[in-house]
Protein backbone atom coordinates (compact mmCIF):
# COMPACT_ATOMS: atom_id res chain seq x y z
CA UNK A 1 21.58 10.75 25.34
CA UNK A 2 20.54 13.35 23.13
CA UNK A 3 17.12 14.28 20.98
CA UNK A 4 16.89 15.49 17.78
CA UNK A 5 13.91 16.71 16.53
CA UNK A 6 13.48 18.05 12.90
CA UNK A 7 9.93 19.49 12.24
CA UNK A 8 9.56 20.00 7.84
CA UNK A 9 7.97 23.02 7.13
CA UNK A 10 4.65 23.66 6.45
CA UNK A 11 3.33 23.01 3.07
CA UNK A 12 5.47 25.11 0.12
CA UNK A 13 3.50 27.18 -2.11
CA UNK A 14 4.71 26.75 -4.97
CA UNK A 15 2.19 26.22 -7.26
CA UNK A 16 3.42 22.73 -8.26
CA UNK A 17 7.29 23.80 -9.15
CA UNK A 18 10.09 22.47 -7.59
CA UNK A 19 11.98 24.61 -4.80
CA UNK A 20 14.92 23.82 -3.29
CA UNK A 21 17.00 27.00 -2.66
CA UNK A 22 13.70 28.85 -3.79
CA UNK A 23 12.45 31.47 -1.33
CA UNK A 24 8.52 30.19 -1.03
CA UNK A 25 5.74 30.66 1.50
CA UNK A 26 4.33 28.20 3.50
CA UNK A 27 0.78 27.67 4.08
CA UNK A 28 0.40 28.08 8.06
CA UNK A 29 -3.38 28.22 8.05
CA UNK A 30 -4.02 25.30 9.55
CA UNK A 31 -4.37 26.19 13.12
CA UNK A 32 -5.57 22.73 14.47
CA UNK A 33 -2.44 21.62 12.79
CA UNK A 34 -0.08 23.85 14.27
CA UNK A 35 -2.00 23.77 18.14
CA UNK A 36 -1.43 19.98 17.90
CA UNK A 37 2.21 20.03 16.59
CA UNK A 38 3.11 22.67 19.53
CA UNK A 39 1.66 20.59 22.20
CA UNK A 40 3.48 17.53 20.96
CA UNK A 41 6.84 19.53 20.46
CA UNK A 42 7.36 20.27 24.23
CA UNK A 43 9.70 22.56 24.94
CA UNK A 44 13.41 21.58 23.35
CA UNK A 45 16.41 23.01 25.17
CA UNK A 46 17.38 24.43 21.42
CA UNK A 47 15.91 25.64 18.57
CA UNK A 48 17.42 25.65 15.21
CA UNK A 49 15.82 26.49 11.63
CA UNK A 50 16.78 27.01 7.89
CA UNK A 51 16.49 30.48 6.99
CA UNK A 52 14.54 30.29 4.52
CA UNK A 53 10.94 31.84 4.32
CA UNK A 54 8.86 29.03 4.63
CA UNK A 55 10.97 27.49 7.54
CA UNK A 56 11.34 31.11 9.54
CA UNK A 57 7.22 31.69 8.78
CA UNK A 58 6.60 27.62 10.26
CA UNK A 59 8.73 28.07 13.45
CA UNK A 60 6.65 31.93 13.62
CA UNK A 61 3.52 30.02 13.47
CA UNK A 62 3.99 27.36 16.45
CA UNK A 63 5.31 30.47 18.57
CA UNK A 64 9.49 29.65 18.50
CA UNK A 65 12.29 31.56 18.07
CA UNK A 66 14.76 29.38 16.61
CA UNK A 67 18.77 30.66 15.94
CA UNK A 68 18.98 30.79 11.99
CA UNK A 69 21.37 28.48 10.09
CA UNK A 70 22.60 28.71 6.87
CA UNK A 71 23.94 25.10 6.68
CA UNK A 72 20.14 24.35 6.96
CA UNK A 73 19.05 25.24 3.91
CA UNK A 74 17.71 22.76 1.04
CA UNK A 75 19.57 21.09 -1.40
CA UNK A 76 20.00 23.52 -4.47
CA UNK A 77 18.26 21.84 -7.08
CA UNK A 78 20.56 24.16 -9.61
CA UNK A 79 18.83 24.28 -13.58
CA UNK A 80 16.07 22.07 -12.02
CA UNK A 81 14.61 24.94 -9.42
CA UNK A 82 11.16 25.96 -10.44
CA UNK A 83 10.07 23.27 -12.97
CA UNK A 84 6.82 21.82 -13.19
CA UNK A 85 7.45 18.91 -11.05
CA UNK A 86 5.91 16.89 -14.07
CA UNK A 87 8.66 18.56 -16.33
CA UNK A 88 11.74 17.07 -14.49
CA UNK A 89 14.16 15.04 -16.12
CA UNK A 90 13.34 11.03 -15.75
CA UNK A 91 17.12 9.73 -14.46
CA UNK A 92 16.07 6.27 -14.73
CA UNK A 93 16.98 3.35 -12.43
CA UNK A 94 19.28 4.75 -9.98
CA UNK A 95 20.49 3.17 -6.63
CA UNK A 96 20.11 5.30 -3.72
CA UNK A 97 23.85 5.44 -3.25
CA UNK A 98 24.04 6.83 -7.12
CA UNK A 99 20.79 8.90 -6.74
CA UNK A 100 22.86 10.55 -3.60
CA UNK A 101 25.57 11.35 -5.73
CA UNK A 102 23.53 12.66 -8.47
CA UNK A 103 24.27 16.34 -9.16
CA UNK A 104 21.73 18.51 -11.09
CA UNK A 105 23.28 21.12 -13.36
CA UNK A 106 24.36 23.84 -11.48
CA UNK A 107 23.27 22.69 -8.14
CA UNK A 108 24.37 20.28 -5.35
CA UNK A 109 23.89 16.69 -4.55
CA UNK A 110 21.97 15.04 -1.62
CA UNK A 111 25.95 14.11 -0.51
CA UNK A 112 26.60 18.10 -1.26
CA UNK A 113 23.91 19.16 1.05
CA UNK A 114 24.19 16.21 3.38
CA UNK A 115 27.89 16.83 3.83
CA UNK A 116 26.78 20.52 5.04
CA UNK A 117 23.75 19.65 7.33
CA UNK A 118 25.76 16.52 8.89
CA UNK A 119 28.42 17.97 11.18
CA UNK A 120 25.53 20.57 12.55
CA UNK A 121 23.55 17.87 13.50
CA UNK A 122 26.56 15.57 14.85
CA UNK A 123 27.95 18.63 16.69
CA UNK A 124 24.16 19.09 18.78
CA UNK A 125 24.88 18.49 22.56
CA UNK A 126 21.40 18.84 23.92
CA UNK A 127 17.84 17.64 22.88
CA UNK A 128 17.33 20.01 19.80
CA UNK A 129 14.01 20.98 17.55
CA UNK A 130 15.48 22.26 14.05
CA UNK A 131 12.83 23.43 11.37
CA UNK A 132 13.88 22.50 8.05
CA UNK A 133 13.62 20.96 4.80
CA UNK A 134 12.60 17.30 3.46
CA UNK A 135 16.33 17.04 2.91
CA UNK A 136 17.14 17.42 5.97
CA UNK A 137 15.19 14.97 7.69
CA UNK A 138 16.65 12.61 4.88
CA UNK A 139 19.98 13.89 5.64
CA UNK A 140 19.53 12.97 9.77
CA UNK A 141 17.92 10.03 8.91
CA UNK A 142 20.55 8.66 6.69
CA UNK A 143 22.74 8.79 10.34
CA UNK A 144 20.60 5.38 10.76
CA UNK A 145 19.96 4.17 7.22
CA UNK A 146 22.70 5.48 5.13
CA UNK A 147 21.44 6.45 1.15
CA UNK A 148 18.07 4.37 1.82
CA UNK A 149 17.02 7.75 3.73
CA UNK A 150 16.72 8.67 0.04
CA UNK A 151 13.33 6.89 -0.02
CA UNK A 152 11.55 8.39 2.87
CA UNK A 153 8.74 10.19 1.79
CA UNK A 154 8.23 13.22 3.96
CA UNK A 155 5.39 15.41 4.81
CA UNK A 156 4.85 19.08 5.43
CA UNK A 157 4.93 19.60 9.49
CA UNK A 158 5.54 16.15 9.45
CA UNK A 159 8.13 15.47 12.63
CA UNK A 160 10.91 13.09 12.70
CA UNK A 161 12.71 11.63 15.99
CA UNK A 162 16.31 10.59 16.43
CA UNK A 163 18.23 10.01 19.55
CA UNK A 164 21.90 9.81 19.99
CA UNK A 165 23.67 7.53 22.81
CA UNK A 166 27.65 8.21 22.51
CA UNK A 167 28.31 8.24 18.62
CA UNK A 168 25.13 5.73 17.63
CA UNK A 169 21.94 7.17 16.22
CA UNK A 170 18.68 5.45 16.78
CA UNK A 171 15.42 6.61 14.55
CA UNK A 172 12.25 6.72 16.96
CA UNK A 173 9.91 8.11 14.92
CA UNK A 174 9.47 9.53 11.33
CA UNK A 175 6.54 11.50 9.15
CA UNK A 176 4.63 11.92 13.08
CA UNK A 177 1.75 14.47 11.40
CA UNK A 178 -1.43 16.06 13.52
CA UNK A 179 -4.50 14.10 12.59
């Protein structure tokens, strides 16, 4: 049996624009935050993280020193990084399994990114902590719950838990946030 961990950043600043592949702060003020997310993280055998800024400056702030992956990154929102969330296109009534698919110009898919986070996450051997994105808690959780992990909302330094027994994953927890 195996844990997987994956802690979301803290929150992006980004002044209200969309960033995927976007190299933003986070907002690691919040000390009682971080204290209580530390405590409640233990200490995991591994630790993984996106590279990006706001992922290297969240693992900094709870005192880890994670081994940088590229595969970690967010999806690459392509034409759409940096909009006004309010100015991004409406793609009407989508299923999750065609909203998965959906490919923004010049960028990637959730499948795109999913299909690059997946085999890091099925290829973990011991009880891992990986700082990362919204996507890719989506992208582990859709181990359990297929394109449905397309409507999981997911906080900054929010933590979700998923165990693995043989080749089945099991969701224990998701969006666990300090009070």
């Amino acid at each position: 049996m195996a844990t997987l961990m994956i802690l979301r950043h803290a929150p992006p600043m980004t002044g209200g624009k969309l960033a995927g592949r976007s190299d933003v702060d986070a907002d690691c003020s919040d000390t009682a935050a971080f204290a209580w997310m530390r405590a409640r993280l233990g200490t995991p055998a591994a630790v993984l993280s996106s590279p990006a800024r706001r992922c290297r400056q969240t693992a900094h702030a709870l005192g880890l020193s994670p081994r940088f992956m590229a595969a970690l990154w967010e999806q690459d929102y392509g034409a759409w990084e940096g909009l006004d969330y309010a100015r991004l296109p409406d793609l009407g009534p989508l299923t999750p399994a065609e909203l998965s698919r959906h490919r923004p110009d010049g960028g990637e898919s959730f499948q795109d990114m999913a299909a690059r986070v997946l085999p890091k996450l099925k290829a973990l051997d011991e009880d891992t902590l990986i700082v990362g994105h919204a996507g890719t808690v989506r992208a582990g959780l859709s181990l359990v719950v297929g394109h449905a992990a397309l409507s999981f909302h997911v906080a900054p330094l929010s933590l979700t838990i998923l165990r693995r027994s043989g080749g089945d994953w099991s969701v224990e927890a998701v969006n666990i946030t300090p009070p």
